[in-house]
Protein backbone atom coordinates (compact mmCIF):
# COMPACT_ATOMS: atom_id res chain seq x y z
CA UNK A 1 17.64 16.53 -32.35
CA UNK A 2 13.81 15.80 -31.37
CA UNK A 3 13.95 16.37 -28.19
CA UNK A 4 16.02 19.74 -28.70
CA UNK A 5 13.27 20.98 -30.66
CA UNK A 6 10.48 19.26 -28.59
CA UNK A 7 11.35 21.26 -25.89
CA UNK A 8 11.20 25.04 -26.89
CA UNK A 9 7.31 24.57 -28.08
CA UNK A 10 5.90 23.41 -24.63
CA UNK A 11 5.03 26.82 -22.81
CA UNK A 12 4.55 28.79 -26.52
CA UNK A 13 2.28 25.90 -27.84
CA UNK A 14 -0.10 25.76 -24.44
CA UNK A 15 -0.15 29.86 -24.55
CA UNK A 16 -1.81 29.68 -28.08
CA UNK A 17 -3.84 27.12 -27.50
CA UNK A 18 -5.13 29.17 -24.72
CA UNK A 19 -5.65 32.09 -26.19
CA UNK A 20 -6.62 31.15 -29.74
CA UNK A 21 -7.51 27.50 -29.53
CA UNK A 22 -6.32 24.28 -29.72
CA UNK A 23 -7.82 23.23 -32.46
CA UNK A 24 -6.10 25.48 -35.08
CA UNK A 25 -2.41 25.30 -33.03
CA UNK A 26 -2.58 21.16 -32.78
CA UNK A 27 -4.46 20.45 -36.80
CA UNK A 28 -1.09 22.90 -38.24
CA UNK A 29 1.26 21.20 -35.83
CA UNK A 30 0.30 17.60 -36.82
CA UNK A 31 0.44 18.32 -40.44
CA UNK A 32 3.96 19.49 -40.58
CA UNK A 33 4.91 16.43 -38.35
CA UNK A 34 3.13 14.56 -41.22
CA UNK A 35 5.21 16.25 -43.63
CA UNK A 36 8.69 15.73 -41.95
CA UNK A 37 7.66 12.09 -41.56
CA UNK A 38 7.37 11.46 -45.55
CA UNK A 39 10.52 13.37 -45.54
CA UNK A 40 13.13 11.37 -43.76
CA UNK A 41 13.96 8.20 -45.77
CA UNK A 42 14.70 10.73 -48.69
CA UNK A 43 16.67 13.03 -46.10
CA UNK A 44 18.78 9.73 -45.20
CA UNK A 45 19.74 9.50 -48.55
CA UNK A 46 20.81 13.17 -48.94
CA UNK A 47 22.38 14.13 -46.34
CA UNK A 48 22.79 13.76 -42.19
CA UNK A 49 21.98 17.32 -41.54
CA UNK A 50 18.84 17.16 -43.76
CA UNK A 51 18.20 14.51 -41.13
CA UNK A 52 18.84 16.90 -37.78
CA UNK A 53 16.64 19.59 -39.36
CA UNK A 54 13.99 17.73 -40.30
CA UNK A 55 14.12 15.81 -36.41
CA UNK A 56 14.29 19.49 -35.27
CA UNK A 57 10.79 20.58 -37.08
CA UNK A 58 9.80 17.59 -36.04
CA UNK A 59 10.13 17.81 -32.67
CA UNK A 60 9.00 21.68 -32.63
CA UNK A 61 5.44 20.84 -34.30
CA UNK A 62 4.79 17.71 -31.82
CA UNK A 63 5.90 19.89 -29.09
CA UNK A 64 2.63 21.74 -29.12
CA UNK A 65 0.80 18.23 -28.53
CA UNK A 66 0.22 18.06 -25.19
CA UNK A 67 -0.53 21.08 -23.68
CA UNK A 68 -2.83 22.05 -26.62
CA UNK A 69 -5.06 18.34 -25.39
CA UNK A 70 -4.93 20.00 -21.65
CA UNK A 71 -6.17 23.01 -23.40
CA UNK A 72 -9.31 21.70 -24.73
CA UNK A 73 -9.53 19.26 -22.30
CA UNK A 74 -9.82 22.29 -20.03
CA UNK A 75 -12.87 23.79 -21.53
CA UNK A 76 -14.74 20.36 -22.36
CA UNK A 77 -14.33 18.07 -19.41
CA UNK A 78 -16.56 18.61 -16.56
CA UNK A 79 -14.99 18.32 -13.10
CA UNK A 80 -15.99 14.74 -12.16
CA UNK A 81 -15.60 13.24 -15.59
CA UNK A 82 -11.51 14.59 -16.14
CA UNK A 83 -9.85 11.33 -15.43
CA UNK A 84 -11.52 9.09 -17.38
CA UNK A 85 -11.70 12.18 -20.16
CA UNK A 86 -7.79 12.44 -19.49
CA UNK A 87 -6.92 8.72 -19.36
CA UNK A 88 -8.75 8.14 -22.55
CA UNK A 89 -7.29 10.59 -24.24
CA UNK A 90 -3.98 9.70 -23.52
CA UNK A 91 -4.31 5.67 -23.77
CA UNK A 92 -3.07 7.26 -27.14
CA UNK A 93 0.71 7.40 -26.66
CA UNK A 94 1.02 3.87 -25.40
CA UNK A 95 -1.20 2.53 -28.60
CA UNK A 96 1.10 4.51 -30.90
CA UNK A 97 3.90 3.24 -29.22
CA UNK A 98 2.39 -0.36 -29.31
CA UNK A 99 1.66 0.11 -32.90
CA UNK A 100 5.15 1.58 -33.19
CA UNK A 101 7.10 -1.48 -32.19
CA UNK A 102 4.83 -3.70 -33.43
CA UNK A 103 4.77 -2.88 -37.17
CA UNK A 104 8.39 -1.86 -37.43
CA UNK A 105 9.78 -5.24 -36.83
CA UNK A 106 7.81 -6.23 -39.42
CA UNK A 107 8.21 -3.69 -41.75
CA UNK A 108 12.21 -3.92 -41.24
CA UNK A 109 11.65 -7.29 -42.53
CA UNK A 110 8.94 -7.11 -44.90
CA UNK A 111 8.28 -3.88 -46.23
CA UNK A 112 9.39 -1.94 -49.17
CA UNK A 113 12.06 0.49 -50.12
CA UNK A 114 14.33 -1.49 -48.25
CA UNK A 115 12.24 -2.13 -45.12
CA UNK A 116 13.26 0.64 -43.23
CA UNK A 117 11.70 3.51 -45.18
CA UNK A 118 8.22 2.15 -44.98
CA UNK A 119 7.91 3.02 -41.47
CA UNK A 120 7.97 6.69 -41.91
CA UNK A 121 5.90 6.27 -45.33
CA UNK A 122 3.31 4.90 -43.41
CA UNK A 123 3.63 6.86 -40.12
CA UNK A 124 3.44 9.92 -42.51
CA UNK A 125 0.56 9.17 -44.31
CA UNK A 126 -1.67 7.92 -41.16
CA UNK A 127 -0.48 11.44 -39.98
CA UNK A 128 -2.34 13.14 -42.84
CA UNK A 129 -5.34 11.00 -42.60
CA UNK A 130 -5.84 12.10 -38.66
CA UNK A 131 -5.55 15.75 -39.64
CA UNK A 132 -8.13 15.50 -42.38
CA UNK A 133 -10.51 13.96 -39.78
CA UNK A 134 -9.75 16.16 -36.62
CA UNK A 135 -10.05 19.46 -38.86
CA UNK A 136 -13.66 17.85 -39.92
CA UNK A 137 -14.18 16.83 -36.45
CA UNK A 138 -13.69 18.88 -33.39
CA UNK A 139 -14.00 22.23 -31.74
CA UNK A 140 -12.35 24.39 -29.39
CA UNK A 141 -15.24 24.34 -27.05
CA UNK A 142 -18.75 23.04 -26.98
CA UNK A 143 -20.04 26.22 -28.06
CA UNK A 144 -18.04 25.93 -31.19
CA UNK A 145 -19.09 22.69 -32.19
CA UNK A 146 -21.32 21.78 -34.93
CA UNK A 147 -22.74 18.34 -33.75
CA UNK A 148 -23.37 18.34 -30.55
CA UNK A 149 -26.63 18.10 -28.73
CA UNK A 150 -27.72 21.52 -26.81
CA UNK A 151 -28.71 19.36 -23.94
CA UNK A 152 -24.97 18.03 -24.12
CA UNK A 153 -23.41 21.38 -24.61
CA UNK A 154 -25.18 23.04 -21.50
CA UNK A 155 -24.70 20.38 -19.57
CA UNK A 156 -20.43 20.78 -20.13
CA UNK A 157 -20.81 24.51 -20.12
CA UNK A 158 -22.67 24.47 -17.19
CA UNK A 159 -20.03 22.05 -15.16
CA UNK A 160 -17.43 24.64 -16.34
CA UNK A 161 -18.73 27.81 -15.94
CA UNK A 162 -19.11 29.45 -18.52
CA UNK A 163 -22.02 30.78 -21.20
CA UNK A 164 -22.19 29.41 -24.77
CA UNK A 165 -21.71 33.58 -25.46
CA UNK A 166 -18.71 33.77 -23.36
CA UNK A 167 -15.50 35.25 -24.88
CA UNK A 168 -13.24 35.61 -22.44
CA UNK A 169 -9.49 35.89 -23.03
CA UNK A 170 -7.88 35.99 -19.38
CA UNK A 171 -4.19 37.42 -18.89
CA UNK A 172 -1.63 34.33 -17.85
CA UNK A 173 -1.22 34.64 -14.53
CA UNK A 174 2.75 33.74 -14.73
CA UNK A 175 4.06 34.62 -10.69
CA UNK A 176 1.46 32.73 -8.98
CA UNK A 177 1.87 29.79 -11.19
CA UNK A 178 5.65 29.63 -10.36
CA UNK A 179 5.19 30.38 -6.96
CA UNK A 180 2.73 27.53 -6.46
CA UNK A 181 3.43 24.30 -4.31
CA UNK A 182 0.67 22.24 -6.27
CA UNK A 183 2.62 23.48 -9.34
CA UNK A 184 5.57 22.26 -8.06
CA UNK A 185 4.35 18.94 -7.37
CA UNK A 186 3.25 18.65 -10.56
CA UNK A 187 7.03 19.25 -12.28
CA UNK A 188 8.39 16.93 -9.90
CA UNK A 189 5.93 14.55 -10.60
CA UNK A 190 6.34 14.90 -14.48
CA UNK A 191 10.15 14.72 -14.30
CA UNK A 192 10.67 12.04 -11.81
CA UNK A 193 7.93 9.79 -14.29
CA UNK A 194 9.49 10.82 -17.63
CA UNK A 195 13.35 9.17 -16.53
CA UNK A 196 11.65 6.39 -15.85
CA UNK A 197 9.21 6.47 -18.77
CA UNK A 198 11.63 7.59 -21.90
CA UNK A 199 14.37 5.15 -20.02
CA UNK A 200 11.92 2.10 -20.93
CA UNK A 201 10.98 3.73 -24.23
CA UNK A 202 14.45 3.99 -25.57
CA UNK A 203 16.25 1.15 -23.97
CA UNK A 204 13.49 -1.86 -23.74
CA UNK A 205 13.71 -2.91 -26.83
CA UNK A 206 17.68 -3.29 -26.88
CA UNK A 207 17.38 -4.72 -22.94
CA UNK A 208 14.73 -7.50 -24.53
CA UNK A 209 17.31 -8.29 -26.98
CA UNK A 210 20.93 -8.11 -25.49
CA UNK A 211 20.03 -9.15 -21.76
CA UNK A 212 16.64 -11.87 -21.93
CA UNK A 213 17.97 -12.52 -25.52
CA UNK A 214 14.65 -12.17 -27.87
CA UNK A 215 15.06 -12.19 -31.22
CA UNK A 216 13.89 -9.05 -33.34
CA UNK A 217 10.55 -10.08 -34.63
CA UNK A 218 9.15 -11.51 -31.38
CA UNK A 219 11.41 -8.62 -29.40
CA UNK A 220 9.01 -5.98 -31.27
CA UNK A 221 5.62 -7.90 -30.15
CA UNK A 222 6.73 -8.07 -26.60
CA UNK A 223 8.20 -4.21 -26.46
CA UNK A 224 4.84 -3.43 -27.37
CA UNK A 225 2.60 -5.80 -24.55
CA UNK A 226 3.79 -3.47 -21.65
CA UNK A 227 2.11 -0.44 -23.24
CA UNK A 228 -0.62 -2.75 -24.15
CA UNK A 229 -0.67 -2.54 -20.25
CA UNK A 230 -0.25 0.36 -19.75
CA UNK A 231 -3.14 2.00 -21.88
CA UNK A 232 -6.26 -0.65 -20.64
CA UNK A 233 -4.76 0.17 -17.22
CA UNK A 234 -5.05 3.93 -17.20
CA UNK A 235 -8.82 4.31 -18.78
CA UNK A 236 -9.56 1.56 -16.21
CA UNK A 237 -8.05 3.54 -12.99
CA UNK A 238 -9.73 6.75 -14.75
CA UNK A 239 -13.27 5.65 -14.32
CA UNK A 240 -12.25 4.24 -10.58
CA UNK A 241 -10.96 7.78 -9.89
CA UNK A 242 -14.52 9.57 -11.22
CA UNK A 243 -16.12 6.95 -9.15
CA UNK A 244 -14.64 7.38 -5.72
CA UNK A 245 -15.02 11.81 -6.45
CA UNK A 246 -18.49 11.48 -7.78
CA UNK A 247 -19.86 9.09 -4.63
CA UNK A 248 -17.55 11.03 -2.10
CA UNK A 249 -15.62 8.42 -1.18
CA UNK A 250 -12.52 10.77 -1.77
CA UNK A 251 -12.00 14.19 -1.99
CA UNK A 252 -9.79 15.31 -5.60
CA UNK A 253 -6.66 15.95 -3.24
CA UNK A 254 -6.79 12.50 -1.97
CA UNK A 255 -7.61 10.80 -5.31
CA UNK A 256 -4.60 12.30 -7.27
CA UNK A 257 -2.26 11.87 -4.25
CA UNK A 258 -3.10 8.06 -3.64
CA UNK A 259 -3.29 7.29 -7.27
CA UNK A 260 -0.14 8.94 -7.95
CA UNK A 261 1.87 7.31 -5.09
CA UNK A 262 0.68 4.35 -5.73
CA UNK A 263 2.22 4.83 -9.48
CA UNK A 264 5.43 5.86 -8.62
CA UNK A 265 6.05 3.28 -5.46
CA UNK A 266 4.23 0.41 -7.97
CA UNK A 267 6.79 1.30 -10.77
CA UNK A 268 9.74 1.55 -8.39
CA UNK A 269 8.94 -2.04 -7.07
CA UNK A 270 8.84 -3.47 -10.59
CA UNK A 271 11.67 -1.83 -12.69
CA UNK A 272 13.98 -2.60 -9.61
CA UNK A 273 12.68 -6.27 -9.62
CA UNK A 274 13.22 -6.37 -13.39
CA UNK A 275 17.05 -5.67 -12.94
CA UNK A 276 17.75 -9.10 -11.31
CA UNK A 277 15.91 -11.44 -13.87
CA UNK A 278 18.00 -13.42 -16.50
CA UNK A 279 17.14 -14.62 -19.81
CA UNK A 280 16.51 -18.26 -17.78
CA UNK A 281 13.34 -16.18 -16.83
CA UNK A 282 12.07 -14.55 -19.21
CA UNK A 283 8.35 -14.98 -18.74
CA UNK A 284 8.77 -13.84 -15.56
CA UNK A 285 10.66 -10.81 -16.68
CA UNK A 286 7.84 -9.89 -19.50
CA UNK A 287 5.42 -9.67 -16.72
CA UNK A 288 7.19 -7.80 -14.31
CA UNK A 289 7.72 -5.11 -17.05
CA UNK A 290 4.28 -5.20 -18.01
CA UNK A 291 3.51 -5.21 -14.44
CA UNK A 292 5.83 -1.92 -14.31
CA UNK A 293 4.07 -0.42 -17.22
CA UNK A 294 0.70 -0.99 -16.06
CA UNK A 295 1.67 1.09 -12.74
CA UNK A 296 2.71 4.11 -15.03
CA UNK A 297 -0.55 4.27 -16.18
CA UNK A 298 -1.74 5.23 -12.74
CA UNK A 299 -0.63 8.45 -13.39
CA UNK A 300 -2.77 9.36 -15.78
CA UNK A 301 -5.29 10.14 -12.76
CA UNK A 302 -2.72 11.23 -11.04
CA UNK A 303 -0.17 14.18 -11.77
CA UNK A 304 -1.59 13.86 -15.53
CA UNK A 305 -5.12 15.41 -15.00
CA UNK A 306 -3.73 17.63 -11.99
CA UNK A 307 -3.14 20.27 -14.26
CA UNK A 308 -6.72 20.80 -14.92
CA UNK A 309 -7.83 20.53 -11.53
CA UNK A 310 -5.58 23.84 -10.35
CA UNK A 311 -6.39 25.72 -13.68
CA UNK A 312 -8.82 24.60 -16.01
CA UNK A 313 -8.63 27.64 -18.05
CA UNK A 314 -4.17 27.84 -18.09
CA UNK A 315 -3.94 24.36 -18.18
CA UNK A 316 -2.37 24.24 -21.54
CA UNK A 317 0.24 26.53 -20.31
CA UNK A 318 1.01 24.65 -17.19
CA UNK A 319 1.19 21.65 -19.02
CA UNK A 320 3.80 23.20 -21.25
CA UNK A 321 5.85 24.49 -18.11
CA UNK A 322 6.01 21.06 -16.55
CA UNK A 323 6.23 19.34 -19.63
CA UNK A 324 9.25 21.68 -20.78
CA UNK A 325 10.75 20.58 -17.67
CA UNK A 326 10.18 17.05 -18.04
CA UNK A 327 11.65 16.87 -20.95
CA UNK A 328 15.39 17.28 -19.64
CA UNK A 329 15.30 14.08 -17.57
CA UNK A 330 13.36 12.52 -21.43
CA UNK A 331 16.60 13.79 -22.67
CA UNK A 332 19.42 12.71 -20.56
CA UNK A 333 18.09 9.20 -19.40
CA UNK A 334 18.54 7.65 -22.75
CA UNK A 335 22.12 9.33 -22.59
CA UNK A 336 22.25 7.57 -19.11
CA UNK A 337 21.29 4.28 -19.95
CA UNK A 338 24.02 4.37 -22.58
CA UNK A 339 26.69 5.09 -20.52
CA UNK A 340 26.12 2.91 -18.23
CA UNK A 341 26.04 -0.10 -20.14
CA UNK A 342 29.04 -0.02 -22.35
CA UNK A 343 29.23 -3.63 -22.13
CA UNK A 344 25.18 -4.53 -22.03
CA UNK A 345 25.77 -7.11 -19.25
CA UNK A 346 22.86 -7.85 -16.75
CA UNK A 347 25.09 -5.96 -13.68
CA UNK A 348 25.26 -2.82 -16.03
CA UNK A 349 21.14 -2.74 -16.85
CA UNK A 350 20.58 -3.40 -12.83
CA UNK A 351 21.81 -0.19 -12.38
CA UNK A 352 19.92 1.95 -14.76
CA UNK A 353 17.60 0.36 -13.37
CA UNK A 354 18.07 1.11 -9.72
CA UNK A 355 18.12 5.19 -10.61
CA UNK A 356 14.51 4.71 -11.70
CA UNK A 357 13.45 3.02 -9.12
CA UNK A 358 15.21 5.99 -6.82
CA UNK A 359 13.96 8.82 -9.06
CA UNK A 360 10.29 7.13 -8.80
CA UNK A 361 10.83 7.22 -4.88
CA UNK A 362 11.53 10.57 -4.61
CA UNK A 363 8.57 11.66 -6.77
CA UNK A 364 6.13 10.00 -4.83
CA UNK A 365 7.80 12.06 -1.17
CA UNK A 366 7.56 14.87 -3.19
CA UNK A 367 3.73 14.82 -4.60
CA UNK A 368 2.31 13.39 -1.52
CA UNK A 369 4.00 16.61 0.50
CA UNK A 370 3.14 19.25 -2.38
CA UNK A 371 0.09 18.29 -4.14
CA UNK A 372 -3.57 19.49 -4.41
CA UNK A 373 -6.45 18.64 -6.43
CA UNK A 374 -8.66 21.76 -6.12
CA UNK A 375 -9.02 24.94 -7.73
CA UNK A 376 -5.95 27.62 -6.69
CA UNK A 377 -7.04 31.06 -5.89
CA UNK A 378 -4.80 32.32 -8.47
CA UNK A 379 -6.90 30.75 -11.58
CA UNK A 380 -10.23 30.54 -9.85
CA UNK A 381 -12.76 33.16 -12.36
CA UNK A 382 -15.36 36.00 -10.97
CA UNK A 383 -18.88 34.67 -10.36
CA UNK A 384 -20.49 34.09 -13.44
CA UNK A 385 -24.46 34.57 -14.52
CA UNK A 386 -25.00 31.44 -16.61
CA UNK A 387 -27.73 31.45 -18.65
CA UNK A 388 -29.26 27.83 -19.23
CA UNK A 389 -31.52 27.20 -22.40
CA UNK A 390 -33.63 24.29 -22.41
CA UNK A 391 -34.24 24.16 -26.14
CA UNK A 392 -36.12 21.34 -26.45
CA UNK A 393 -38.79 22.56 -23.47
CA UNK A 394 -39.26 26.40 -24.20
CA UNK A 395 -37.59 27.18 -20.99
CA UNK A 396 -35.15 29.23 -19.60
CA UNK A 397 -33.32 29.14 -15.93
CA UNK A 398 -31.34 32.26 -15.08
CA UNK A 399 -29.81 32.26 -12.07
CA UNK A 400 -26.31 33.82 -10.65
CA UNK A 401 -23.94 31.28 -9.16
CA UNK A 402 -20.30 30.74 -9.18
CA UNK A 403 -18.58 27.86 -11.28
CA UNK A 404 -18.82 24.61 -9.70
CA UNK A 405 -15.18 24.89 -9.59
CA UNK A 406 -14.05 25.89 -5.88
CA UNK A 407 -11.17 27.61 -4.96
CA UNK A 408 -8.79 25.64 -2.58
CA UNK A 409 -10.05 26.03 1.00
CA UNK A 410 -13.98 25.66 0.37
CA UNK A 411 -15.88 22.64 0.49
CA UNK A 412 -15.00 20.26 -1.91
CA UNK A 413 -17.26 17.11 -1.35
CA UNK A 414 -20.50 19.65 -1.50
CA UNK A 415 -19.44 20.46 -4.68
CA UNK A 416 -19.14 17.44 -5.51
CA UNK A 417 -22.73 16.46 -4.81
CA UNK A 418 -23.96 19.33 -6.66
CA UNK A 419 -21.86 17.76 -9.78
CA UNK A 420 -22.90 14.45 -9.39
CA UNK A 421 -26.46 15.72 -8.90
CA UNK A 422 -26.59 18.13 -11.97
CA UNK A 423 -24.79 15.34 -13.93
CA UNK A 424 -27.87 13.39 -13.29
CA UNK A 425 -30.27 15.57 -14.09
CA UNK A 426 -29.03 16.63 -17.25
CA UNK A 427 -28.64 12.98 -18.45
CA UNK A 428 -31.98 12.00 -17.20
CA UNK A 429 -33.22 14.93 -19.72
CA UNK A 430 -31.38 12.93 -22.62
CA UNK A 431 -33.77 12.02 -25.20
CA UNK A 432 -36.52 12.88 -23.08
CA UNK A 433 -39.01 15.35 -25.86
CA UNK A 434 -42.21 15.92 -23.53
CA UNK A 435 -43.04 19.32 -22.96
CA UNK A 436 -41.67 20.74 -19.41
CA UNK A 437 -43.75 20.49 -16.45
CA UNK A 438 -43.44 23.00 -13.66
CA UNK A 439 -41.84 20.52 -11.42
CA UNK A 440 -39.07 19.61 -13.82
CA UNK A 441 -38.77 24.05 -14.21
CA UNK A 442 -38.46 24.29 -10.15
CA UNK A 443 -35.94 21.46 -10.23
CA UNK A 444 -33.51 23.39 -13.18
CA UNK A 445 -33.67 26.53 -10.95
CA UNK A 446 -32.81 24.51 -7.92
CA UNK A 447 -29.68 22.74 -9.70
């Protein structure tokens, strides 16, 4: 019932957050998934359709979760800092995960009101405790925000495009978005990776038990080491990606496409390897699956952050389209995996096993033919005047020039020099509290 839910709040929740921020959409959201957390042991003992409902809600409020992070993401992450902005960000799911399987083996054991029930007390309450902090916390944009250094904030609007004044709410442009090849990429991408991905995350646990024969408390340590993996692996290949943009080694298209290939052949590889190991080998097995894991997180700087790169300012709504679409292979693969091992043998789990490695295979044809990493035509804004105020300096640089964002078909490693180079100027200003020397005014207009 989740997922059923899950999947009707993709394209709504990325439209608000759009248009009235994520901030609000997400800090609502997350408090009613609280809520239907502390709910469910006491829905258990009512009634079974107490349970669907309340699994419904569920999955309606977390719906709005991802798309509303590309939202924000999308108005705070300057061009050449997005992966490792994106990769941090979501190291989250795997940590939740690891935490997840962790704690619940213990807690079946251990905890109170029978074990079971403890789980959602606590996921519930840690729930509430993150939406007291990100309502105290965050902003939409760095205009909004109450902390942050004006340096900081001009430096992230400026990267952007846009004015700390600017109030701009731009029409969805919904036909060019659906017509788009990069698009496209991007939902075969995010399909092909969720089979794979909600295939391990419903079915490792019970393939560590009933094939390499782990008992329950070590099973929900190791269930948790491959996301371990997979979350120091994907902040790691972040900053590589920002590095090889920033110095010009590659150009964005190049980046996502090698990084995300390299994912889905890396994963195919592993899982397929992981289909012909016994319980006899078991260590070998635990690595191959971290191994597996570790891959996935390639795609954090891959299809993940793609969304950005075509859109900055819909990319809460694209990542609700191909989200919304990933979700029906998140749906049927656990369905899958079920019916194809009726008897749990090893023969039965090879072949799950072999349709991930093909639907992996096919993503990676598919992204390397389709994909792009620049700014489309279709979301690129009008030349902007930004207006740059060096607090701190008494100065002032006014000067008209588009976003450093390029639509597709420009030059994409000059821009990325005049990033880089703005990036360092704006840092080397950091802290710095001398008064403003006509040099340092000539160099601000030059930026």
């Amino acid at each position: 019932m989740y997922f059923y839910g899950y999947i009707f709040t993709q394209i709504p929740g990325g439209w608000l957050a759009g248009r009235y921020g994520g901030r609000r959409v997400w800090g609502v959201c997350q408090a009613m998934c609280a809520i239907c957390t502390l709910l469910t042991p006491l829905a258990a003992r009512t009634t079974v359709y107490f349970v669907y409902t309340l699994r419904f809600i569920l999955g309606m409020a977390a719906g709005v979760s991802f798309p509303c992070v590309h939202a924000m993401l999308g108005r705070w992450a300057p061009k050449l800092e997005r992966s490792k902005l994106v990769a941090f960000s979501f190291a989250g799911p795997p940590i939740g995960t690891i935490l997840t399987f962790s704690l619940s083996a213990l807690l079946c054991a251990y905890g109170f009101d029978n074990g079971w029930g403890s789980i959602f007390y606590l996921a519930g309450a840690g729930n509430l405790v993150w939406v007291c902090v990100w309502w105290m916390g965050t902003a939409d944009t760095p205009s909004q925000h109450k902390r942050i250094g004006s340096l900081e904030r001009d430096y992230i609007l400026h990267s952007i495009g846009e004015r700390p004044d600017q109030k701009v709410k731009t029409s969805t442009p919904w036909r060019a978005i659906f017509t788009s090849g990069p698009v496209w990429a991007i939902i075969t991408a995010h399909m092909c990776n969720n089979y794979t991905n909600y295939t391990l995350l419903t079915s490792l646990p019970t393939f560590m038990k009933e094939v390499l024969k782990f008992d329950i408390k070590r099973n929900g340590a190791l269930s948790a080491l491959p996301y371990l993996c997979q979350a120091v692996v994907s902040v790691c290949v972040g900053y590589v990606a920002d590095f090889l943009r920033e110095r010009q080694y590659l150009s964005t298209t190049k980046t996502r496409k090698i990084l995300q290939c390299t994912s889905f052949l890396g994963t195919a590889a592993c899982i397929g390897t992981a289909g012909f190991l016994t319980c006899e080998q078991r260590p070998l097995a635990v690595f191959v699956i971290c191994l597996c894991l570790a891959f996935m997180g390639f795609n954090r700087s891959g299809y993940t952050v793609n969304h950005i790169d075509l859109a900055p300012r819909h990319a809460g709504v694209l990542f609700g389209i191909t989200n919304t679409a990933a979700t029906i292979p998140g749906m049927v693969a656990p369905l899958v995996a079920g019916a194809l091992t009726p008897n749990r043998t090893e023969e039965e789990w090879r072949t799950v096993f072999y349709i991930c490695s093909a639907t992996a295979v096919l993503g990676a044809v598919l992204y390397g033919l389709l994909a792009d990493g620049e700014l489309q035509d279709w979301a690129a804004p009008s030349p902007i005047e930004i207006a740059i105020d060096v607090t701190h300096h008494d100065v002032t640089v006014t000067h008209e020039k588009a976003p450093l964002d390029t639509p597709k078909g420009e030059s994409t490693l000059d821009d990325q020099a005049q990033e880089s180079k703005g990036k360092e100027d704006w840092t080397s200003k950091r802290g710095d509290n001398e008064e403003t020397t006509v040099d340092d005014e000539r160099k601000l207009q030059n930026d």
